[in-house]
N, C-alpha and C. Protein backbone atom coordinates (compact mmCIF):
# COMPACT_ATOMS: atom_id res chain seq x y z
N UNK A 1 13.23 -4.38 12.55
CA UNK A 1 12.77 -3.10 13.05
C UNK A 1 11.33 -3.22 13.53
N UNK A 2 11.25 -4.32 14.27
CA UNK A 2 9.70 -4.48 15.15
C UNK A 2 9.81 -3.47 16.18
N UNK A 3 9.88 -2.72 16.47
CA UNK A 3 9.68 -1.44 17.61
C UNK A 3 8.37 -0.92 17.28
N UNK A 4 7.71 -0.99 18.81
CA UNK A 4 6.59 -0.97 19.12
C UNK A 4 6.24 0.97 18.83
N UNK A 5 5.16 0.97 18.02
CA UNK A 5 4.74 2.37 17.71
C UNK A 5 3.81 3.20 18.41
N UNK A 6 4.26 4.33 18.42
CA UNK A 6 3.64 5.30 19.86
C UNK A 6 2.12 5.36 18.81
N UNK A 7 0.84 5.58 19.97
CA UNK A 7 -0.40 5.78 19.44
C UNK A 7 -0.47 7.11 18.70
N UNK A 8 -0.76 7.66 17.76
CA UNK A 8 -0.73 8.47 16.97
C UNK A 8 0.26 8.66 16.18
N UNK A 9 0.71 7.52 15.36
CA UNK A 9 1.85 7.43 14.41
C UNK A 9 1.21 7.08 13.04
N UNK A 10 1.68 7.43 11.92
CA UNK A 10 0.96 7.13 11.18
C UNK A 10 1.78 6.13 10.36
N UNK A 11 0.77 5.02 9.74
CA UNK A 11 1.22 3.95 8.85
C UNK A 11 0.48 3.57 8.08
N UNK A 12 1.53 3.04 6.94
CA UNK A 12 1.11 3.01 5.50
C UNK A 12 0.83 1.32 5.39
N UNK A 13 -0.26 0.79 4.75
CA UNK A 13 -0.69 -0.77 4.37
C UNK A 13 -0.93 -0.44 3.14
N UNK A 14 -1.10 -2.12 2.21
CA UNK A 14 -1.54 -2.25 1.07
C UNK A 14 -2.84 -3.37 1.03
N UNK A 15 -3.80 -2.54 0.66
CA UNK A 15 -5.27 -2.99 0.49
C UNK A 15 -5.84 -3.62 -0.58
N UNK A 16 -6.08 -4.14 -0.75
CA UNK A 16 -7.02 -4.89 -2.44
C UNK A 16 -7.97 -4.15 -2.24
N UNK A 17 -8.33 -3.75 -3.70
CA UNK A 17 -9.57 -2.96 -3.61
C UNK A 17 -10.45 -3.58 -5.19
N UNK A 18 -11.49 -3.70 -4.82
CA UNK A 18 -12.03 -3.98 -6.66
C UNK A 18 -13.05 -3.13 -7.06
N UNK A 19 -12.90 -3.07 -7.94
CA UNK A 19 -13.87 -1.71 -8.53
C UNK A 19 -14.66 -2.36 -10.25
N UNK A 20 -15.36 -1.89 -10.33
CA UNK A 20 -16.41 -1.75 -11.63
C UNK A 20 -15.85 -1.43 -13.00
N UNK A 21 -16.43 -1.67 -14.18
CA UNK A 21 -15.96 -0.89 -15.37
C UNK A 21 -16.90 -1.29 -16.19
N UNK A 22 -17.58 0.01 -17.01
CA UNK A 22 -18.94 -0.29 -17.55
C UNK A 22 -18.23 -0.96 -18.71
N UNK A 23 -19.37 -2.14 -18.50
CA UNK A 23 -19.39 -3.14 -19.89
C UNK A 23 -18.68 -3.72 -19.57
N UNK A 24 -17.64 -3.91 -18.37
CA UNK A 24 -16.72 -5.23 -18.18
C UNK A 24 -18.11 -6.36 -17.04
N UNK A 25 -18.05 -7.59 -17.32
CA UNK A 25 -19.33 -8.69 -16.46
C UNK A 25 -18.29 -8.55 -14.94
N UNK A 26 -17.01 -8.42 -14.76
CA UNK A 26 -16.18 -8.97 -13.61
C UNK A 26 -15.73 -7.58 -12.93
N UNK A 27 -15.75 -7.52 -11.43
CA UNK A 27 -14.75 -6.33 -11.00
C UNK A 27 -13.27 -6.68 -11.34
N UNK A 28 -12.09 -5.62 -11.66
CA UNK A 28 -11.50 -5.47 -11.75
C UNK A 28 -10.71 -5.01 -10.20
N UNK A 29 -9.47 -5.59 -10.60
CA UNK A 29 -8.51 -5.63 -8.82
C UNK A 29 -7.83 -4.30 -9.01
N UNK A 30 -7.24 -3.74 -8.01
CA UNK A 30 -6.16 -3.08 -7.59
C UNK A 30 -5.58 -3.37 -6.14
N UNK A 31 -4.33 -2.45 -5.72
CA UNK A 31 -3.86 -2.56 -5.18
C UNK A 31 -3.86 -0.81 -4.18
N UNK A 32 -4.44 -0.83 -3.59
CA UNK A 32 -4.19 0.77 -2.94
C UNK A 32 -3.12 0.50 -1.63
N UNK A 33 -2.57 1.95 -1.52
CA UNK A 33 -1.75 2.31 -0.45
C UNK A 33 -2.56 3.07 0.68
N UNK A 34 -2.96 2.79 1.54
CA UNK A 34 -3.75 3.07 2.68
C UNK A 34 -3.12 3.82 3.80
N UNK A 35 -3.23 5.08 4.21
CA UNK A 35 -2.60 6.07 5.43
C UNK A 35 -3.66 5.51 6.79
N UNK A 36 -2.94 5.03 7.94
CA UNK A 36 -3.59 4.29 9.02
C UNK A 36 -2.74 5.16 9.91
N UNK A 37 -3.89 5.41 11.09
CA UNK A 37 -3.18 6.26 12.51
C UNK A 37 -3.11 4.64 13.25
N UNK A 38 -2.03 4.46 14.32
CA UNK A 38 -1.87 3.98 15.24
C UNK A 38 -3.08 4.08 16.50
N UNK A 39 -4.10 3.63 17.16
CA UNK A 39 -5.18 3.94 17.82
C UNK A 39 -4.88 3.49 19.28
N UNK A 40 -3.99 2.25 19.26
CA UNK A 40 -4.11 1.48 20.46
C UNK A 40 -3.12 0.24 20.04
N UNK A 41 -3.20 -0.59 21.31
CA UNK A 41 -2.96 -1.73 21.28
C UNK A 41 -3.58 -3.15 21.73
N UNK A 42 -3.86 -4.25 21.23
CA UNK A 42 -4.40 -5.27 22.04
C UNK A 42 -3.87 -6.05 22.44
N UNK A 43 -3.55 -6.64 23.79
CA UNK A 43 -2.69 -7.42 23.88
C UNK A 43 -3.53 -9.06 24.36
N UNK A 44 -3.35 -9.93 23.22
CA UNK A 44 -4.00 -11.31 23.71
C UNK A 44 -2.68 -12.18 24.00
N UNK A 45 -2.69 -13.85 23.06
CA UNK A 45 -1.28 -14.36 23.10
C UNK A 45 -0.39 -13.37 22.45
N UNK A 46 -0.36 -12.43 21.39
CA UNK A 46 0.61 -11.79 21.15
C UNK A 46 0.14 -10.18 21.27
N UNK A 47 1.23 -9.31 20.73
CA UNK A 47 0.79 -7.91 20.88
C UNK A 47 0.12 -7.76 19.60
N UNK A 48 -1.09 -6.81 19.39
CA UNK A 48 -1.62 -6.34 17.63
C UNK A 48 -1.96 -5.04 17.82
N UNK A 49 -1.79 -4.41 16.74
CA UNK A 49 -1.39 -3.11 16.58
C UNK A 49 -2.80 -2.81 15.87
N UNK A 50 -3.34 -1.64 17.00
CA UNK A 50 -4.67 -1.30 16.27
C UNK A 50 -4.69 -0.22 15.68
N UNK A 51 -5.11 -0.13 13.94
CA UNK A 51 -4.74 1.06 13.37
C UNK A 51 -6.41 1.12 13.06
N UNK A 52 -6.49 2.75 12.30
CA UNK A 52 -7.96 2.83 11.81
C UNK A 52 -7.34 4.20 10.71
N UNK A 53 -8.16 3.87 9.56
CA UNK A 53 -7.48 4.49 8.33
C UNK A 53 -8.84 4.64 7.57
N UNK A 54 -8.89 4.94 6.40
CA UNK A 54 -9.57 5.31 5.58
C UNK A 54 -9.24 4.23 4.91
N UNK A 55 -10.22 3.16 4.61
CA UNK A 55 -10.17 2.02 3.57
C UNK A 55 -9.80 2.65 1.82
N UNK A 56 -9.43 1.86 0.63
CA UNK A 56 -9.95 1.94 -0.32
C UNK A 56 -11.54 2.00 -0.86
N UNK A 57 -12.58 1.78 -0.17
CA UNK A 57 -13.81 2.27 -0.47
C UNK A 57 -14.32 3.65 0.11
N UNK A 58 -13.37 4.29 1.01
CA UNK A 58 -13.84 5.55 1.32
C UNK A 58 -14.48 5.58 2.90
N UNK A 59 -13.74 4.14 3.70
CA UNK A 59 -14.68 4.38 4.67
C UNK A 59 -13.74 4.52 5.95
N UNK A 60 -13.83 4.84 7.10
CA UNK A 60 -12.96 4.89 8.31
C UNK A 60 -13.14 3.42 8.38
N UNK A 61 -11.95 3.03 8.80
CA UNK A 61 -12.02 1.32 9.20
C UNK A 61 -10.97 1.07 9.82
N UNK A 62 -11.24 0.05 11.12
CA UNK A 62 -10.07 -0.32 11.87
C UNK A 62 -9.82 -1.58 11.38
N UNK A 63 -8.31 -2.04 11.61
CA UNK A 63 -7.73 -2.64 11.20
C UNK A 63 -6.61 -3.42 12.22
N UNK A 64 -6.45 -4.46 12.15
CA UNK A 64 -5.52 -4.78 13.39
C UNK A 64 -3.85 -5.87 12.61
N UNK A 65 -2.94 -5.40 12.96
CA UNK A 65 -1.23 -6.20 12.51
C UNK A 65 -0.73 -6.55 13.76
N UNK A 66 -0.10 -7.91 13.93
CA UNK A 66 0.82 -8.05 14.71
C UNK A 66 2.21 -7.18 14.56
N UNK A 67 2.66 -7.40 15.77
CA UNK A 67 4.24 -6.49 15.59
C UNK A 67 4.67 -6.87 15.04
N UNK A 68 4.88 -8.27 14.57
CA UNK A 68 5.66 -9.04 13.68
C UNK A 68 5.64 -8.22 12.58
N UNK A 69 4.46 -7.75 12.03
CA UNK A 69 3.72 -7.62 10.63
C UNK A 69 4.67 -6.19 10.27
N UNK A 70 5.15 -5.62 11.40
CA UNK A 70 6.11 -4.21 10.49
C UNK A 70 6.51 -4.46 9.71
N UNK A 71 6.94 -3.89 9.09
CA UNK A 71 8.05 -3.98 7.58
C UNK A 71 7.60 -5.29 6.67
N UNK A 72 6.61 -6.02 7.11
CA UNK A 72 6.36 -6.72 5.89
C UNK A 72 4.75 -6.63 5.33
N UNK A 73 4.02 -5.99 6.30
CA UNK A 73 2.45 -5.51 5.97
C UNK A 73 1.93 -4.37 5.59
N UNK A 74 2.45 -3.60 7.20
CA UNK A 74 2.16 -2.29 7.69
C UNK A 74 3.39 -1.75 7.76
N UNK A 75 3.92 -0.51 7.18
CA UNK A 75 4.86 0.71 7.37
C UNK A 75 4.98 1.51 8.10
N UNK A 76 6.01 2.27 8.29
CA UNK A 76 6.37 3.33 8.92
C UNK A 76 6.37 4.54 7.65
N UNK A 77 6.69 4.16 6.32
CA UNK A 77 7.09 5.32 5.35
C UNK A 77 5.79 4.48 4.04
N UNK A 78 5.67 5.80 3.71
CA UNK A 78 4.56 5.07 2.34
C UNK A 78 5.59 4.90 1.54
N UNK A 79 6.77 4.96 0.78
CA UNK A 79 7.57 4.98 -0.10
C UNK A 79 7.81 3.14 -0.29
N UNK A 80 7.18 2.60 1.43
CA UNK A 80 7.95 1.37 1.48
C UNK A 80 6.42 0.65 1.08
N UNK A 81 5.52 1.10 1.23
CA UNK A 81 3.93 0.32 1.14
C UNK A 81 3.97 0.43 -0.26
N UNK A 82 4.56 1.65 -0.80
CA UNK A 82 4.08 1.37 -2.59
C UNK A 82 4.80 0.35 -3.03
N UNK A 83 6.76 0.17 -3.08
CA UNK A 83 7.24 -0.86 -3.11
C UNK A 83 6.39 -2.21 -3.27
N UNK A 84 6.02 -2.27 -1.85
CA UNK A 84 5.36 -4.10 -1.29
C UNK A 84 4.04 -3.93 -3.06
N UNK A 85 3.02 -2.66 -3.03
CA UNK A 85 2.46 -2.91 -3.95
C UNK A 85 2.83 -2.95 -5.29
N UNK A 86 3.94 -2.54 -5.83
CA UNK A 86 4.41 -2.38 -6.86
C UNK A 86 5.01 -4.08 -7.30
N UNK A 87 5.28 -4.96 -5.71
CA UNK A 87 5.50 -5.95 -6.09
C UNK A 87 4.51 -6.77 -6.31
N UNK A 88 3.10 -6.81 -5.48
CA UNK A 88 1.91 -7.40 -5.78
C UNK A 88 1.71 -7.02 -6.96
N UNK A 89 1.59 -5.78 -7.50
CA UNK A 89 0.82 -6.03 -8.93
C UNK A 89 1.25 -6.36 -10.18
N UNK A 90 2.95 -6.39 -9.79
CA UNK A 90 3.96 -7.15 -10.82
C UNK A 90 3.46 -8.69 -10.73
N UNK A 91 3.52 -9.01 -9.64
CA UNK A 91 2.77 -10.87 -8.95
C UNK A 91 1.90 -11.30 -9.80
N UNK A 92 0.85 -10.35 -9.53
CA UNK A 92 -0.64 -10.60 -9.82
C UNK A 92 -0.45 -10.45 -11.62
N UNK A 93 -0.03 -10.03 -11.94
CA UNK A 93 -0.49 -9.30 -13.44
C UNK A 93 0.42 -10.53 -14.58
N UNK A 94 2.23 -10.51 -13.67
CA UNK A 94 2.31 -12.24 -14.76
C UNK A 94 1.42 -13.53 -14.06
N UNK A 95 1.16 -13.19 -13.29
CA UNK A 95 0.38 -14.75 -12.93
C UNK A 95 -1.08 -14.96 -13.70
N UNK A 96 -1.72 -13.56 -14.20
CA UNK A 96 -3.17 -13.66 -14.62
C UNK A 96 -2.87 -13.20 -16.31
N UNK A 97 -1.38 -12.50 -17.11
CA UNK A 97 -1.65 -12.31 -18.23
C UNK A 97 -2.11 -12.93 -19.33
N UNK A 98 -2.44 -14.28 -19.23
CA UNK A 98 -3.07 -14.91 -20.07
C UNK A 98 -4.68 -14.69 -20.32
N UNK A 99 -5.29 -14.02 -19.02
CA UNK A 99 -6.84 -13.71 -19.61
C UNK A 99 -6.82 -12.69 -19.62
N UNK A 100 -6.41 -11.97 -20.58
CA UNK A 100 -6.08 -10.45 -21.30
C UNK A 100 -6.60 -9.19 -21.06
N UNK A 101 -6.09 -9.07 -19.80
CA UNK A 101 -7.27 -7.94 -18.80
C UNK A 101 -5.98 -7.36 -19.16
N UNK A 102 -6.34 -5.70 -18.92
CA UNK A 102 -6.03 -4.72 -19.42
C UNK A 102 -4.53 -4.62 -17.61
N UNK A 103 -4.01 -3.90 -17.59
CA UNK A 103 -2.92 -3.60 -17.04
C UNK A 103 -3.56 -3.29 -15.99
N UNK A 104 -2.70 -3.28 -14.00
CA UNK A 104 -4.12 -3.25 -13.44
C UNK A 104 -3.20 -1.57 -13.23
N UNK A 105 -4.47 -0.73 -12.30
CA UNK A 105 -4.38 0.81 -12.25
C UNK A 105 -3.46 0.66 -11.10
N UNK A 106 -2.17 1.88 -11.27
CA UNK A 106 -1.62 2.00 -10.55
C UNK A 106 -1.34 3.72 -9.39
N UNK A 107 -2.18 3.54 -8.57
CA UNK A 107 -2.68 4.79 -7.82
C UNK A 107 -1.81 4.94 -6.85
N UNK A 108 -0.27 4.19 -6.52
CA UNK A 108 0.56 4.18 -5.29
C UNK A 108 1.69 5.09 -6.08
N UNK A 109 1.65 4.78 -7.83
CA UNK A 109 2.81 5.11 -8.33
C UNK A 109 3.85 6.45 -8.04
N UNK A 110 2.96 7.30 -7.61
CA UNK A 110 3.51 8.23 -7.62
C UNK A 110 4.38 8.33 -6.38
N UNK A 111 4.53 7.48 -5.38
CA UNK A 111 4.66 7.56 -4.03
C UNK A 111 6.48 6.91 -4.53
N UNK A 112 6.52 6.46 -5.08
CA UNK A 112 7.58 5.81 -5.44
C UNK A 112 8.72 6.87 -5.76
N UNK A 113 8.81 7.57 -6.49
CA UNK A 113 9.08 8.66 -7.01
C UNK A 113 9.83 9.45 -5.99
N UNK A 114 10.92 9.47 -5.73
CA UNK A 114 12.33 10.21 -4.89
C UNK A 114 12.33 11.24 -5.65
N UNK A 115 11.56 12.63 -4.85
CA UNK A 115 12.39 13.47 -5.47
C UNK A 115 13.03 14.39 -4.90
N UNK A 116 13.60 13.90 -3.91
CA UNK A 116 15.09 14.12 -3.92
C UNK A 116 16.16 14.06 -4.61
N UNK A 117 16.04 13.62 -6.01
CA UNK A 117 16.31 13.06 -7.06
C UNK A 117 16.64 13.89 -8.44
N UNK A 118 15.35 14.66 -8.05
CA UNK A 118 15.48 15.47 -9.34
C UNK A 118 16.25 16.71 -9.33
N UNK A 119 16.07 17.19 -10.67
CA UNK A 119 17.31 18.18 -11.08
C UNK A 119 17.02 19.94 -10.68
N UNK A 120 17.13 20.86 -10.90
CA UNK A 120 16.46 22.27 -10.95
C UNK A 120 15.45 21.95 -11.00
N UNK A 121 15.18 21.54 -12.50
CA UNK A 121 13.84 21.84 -13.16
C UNK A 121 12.59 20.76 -12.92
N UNK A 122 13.18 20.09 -12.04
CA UNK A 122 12.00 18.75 -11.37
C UNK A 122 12.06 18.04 -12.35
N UNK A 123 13.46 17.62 -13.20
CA UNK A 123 13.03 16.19 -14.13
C UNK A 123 14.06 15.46 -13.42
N UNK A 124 13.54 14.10 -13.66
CA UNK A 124 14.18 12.99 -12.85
C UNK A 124 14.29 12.03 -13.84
N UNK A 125 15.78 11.14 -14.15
CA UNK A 125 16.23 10.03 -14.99
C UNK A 125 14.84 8.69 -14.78
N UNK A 126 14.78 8.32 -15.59
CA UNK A 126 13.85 7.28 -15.75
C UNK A 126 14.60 6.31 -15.25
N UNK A 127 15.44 6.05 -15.08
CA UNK A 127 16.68 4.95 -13.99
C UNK A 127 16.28 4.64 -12.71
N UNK A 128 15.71 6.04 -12.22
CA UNK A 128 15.95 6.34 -10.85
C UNK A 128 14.17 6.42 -9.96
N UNK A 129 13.59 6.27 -11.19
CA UNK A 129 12.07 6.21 -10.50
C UNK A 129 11.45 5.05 -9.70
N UNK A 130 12.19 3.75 -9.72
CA UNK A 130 11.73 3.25 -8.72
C UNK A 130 12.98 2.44 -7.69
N UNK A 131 13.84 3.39 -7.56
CA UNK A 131 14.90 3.14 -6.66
C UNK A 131 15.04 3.93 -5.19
């Protein structure tokens, strides 16, 4: 599903972001889900898709994906960017649990969450929260 996206579309990436924690010596990682408008296009040897979004530090920032990069970088649906991060920080977290850092923060989680899913009363099976 590489189909080229009209300028003013919006798409979802996953950003590393590191942040502080008093009394920890090291930043600590995450993983954010990033909302990017479509701006343009550049076309060199291949086509790249120029987006500009609001970074994880709070700042407007452009950003550039090949077409290739749909569906495995940059999104069309955030539901699919939390996924990709939900798999990085599963990655990251058995690959580093041996130096006993605390669980990393998960700020996409909620994006995951179909609720289309839920019942009357907005409760949803714990089965079904990241399907």
């Amino acid at each position: 599903m590489n189909r080229k996206p009209e300028v003013g579309t919006k798409m979802y990436a996953v950003k590393e972001h590191r942040y502080y924690v008093k009394d920890k010596p090291a930043p600590l990682l995450e993983y954010c889900v990033c909302e990017m408008e479509v701006t343009g296009f550049y076309k060199g040897g291949y086509v790249e898709i120029c987006l500009t979004g609001i970074s994880p530090e709070g700042y407007r920032t452009p950003y550039r994906y090949a077409l290739s990069d749909i569906g495995l970088q940059v999104f069309y649906t955030v539901h699919d960017a939390a996924r990709l991060a939900l798999e990085m920080t599963e990655k990251y977290e058995q690959t580093w649990s041996w130096t006993g850092d605390p669980p990393m923060r998960r700020t996409w989680e909620h994006y995951l969450i179909d609720t289309r899913k839920c019942d009357m009363e907005g409760q949803i099976s714990i089965f079904d929260l990241y399907n």
